[in-house]
N, C-alpha and C. Protein backbone atom coordinates (compact mmCIF):
# COMPACT_ATOMS: atom_id res chain seq x y z
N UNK A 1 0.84 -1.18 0.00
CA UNK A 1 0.00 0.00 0.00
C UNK A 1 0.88 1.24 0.00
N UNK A 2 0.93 2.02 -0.72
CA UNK A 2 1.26 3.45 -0.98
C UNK A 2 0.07 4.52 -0.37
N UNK A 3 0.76 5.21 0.59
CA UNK A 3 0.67 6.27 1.00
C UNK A 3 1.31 7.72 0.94
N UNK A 4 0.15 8.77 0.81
CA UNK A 4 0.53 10.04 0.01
C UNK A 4 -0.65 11.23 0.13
N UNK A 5 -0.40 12.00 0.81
CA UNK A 5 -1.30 13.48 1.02
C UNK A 5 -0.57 14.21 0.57
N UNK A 6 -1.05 15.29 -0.03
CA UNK A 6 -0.05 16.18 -0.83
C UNK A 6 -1.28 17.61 -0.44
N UNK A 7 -0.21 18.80 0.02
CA UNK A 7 -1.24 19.75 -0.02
C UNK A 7 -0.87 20.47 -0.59
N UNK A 8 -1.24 21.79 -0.85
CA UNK A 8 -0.36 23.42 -1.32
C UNK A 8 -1.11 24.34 -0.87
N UNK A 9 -0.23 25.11 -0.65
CA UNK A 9 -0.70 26.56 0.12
C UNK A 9 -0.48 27.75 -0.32
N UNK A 10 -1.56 28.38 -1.15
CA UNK A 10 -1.15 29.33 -2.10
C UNK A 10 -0.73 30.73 -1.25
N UNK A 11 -0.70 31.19 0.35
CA UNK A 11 -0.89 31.94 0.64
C UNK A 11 0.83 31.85 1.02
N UNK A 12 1.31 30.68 1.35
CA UNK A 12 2.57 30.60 2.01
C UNK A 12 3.32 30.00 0.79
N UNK A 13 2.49 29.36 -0.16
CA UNK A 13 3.47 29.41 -1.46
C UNK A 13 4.03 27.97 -1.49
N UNK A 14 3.88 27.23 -0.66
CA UNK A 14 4.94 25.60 0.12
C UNK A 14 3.62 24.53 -0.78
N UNK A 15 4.51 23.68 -0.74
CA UNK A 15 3.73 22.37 -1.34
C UNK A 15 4.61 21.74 -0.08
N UNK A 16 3.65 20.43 0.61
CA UNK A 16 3.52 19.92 1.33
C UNK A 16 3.37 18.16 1.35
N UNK A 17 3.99 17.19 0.94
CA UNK A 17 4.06 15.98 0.37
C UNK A 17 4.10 14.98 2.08
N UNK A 18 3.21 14.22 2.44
CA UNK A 18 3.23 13.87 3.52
C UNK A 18 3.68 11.92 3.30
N UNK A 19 4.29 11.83 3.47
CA UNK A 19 4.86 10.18 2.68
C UNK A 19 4.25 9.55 3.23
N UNK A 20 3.94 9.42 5.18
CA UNK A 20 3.43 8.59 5.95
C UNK A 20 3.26 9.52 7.40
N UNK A 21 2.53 8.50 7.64
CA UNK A 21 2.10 9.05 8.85
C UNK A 21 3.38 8.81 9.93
N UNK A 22 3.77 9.43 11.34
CA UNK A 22 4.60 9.15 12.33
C UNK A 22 5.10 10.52 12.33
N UNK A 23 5.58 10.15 13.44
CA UNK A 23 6.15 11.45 14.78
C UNK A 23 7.37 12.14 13.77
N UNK A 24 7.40 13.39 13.48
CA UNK A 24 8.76 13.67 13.13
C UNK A 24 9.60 14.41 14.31
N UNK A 25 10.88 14.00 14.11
CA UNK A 25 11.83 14.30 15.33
C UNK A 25 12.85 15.49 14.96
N UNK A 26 12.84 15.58 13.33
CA UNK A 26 13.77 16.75 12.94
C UNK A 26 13.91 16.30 11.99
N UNK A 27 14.21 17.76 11.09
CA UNK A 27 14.39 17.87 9.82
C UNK A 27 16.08 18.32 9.06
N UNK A 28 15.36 18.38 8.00
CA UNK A 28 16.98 18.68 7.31
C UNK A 28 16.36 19.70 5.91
N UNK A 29 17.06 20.93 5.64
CA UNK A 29 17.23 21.76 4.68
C UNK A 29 18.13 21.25 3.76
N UNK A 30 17.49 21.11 2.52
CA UNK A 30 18.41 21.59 1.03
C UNK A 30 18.01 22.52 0.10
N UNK A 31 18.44 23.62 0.60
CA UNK A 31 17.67 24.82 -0.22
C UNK A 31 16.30 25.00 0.13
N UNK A 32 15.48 24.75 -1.15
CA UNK A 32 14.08 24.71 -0.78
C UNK A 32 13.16 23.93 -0.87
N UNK A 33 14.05 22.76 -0.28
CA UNK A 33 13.27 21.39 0.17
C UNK A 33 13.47 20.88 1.69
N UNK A 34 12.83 20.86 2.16
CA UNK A 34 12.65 20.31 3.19
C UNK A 34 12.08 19.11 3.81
N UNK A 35 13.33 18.27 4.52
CA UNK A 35 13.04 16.65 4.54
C UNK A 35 12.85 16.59 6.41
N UNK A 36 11.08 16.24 6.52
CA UNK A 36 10.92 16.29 7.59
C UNK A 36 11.43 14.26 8.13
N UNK A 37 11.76 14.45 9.47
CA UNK A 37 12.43 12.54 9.76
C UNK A 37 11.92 12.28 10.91
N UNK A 38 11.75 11.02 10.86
CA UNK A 38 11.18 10.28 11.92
C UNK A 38 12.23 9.93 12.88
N UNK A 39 12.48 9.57 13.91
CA UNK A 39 13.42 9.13 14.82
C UNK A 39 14.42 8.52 14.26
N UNK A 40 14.11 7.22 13.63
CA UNK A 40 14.24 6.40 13.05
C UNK A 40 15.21 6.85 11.52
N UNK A 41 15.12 8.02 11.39
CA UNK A 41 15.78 8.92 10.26
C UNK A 41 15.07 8.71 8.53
N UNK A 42 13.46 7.81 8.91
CA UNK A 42 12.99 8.02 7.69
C UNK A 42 12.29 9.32 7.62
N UNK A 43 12.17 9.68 6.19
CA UNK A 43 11.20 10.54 5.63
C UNK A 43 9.79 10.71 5.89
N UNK A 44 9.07 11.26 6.77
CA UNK A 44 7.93 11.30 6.84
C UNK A 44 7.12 12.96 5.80
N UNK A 45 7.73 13.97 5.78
CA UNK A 45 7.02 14.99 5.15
C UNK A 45 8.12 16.05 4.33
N UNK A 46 8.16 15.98 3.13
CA UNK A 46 8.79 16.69 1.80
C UNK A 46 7.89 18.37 1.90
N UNK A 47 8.46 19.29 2.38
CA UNK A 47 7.94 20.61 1.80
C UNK A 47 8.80 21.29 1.01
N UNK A 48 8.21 22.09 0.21
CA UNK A 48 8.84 22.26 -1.24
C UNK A 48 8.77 24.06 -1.17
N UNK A 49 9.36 24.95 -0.73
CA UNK A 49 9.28 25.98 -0.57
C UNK A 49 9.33 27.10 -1.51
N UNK A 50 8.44 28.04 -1.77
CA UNK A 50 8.52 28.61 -3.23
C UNK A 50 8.19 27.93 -4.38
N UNK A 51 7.16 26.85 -3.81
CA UNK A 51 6.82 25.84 -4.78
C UNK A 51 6.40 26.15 -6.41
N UNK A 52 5.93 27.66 -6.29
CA UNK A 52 5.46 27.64 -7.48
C UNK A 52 6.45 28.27 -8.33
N UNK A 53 7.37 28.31 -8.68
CA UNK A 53 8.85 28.69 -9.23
C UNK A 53 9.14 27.05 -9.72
N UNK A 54 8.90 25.96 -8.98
CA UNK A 54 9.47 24.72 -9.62
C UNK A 54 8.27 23.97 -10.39
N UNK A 55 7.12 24.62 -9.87
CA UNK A 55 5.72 23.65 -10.76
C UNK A 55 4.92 24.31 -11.75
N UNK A 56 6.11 25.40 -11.92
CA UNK A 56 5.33 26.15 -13.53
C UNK A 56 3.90 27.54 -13.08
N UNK A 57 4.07 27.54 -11.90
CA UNK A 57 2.46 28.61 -11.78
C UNK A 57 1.73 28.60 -10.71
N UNK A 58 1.49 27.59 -9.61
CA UNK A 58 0.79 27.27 -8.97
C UNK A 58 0.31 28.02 -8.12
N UNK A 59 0.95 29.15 -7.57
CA UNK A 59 0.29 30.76 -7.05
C UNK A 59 -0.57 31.24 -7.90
N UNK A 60 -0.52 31.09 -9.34
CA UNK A 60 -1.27 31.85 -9.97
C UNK A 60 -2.59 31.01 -10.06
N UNK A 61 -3.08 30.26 -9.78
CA UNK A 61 -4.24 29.15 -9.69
C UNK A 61 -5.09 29.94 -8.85
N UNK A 62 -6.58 30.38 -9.43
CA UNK A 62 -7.46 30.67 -8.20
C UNK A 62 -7.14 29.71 -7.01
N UNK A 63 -7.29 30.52 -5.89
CA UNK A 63 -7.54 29.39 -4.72
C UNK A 63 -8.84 28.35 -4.80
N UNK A 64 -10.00 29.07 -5.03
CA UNK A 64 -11.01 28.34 -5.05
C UNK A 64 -11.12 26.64 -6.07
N UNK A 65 -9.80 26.99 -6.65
CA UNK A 65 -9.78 25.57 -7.58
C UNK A 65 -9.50 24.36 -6.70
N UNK A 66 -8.48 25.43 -5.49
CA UNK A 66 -7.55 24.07 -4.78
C UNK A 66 -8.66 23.68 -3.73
N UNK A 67 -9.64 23.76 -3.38
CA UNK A 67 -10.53 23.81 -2.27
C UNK A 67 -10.76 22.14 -2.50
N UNK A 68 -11.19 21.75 -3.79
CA UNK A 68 -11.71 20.66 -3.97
C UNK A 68 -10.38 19.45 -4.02
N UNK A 69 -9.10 19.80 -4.08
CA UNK A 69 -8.00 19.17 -4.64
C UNK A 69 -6.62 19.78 -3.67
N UNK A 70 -6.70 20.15 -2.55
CA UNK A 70 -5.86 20.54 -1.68
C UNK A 70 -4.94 19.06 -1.04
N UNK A 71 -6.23 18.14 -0.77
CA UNK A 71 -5.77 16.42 -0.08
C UNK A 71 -6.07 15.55 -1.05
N UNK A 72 -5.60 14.82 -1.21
CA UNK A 72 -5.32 13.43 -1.90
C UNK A 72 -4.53 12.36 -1.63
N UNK A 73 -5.36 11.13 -1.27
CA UNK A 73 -4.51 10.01 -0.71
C UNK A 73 -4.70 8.98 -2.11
N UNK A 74 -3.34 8.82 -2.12
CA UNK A 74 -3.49 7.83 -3.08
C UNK A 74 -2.91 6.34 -2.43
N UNK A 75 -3.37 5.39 -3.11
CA UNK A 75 -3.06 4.05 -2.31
C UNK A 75 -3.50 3.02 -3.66
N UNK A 76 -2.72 1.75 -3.24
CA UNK A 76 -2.43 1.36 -4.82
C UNK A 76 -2.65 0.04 -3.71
């Protein structure tokens, strides 16, 4: 099973990629990605800062589009 919430936040600009659920204990910066970690030193949450500079536009999207499409779990 694949797990995956993905949000964006047009006001703060961040895309928000949640891999799994669990406690994060600390993170790590590379530029303008951010790798949130579990104790354990896995990946639990990817934020993508200034997101819309790397996804072509995504500030420029009415908000009201993202209302319906903000969460999405996908699972396979």
């Amino acid at each position: 099973m694949c797990y995956a919430i993905m949000l964006y936040d047009p006001e703060s600009n961040i895309l928000s990629i949640e891999l799994t659920r669990g406690a994060i204990t600390h993170a790590r910066e590379f530029g303008n990605l951010i790798v949130h970690l579990s104790g354990a030193g896995k990946p639990v949450l990817l934020e993508i800062l200034d997101a819309s500079s790397l996804t072509g536009g995504l500030a420029k999207i009415d908000p009201k589009l993202w209302r319906g499409l903000s969460s999405a779990e996908v699972s396979s």
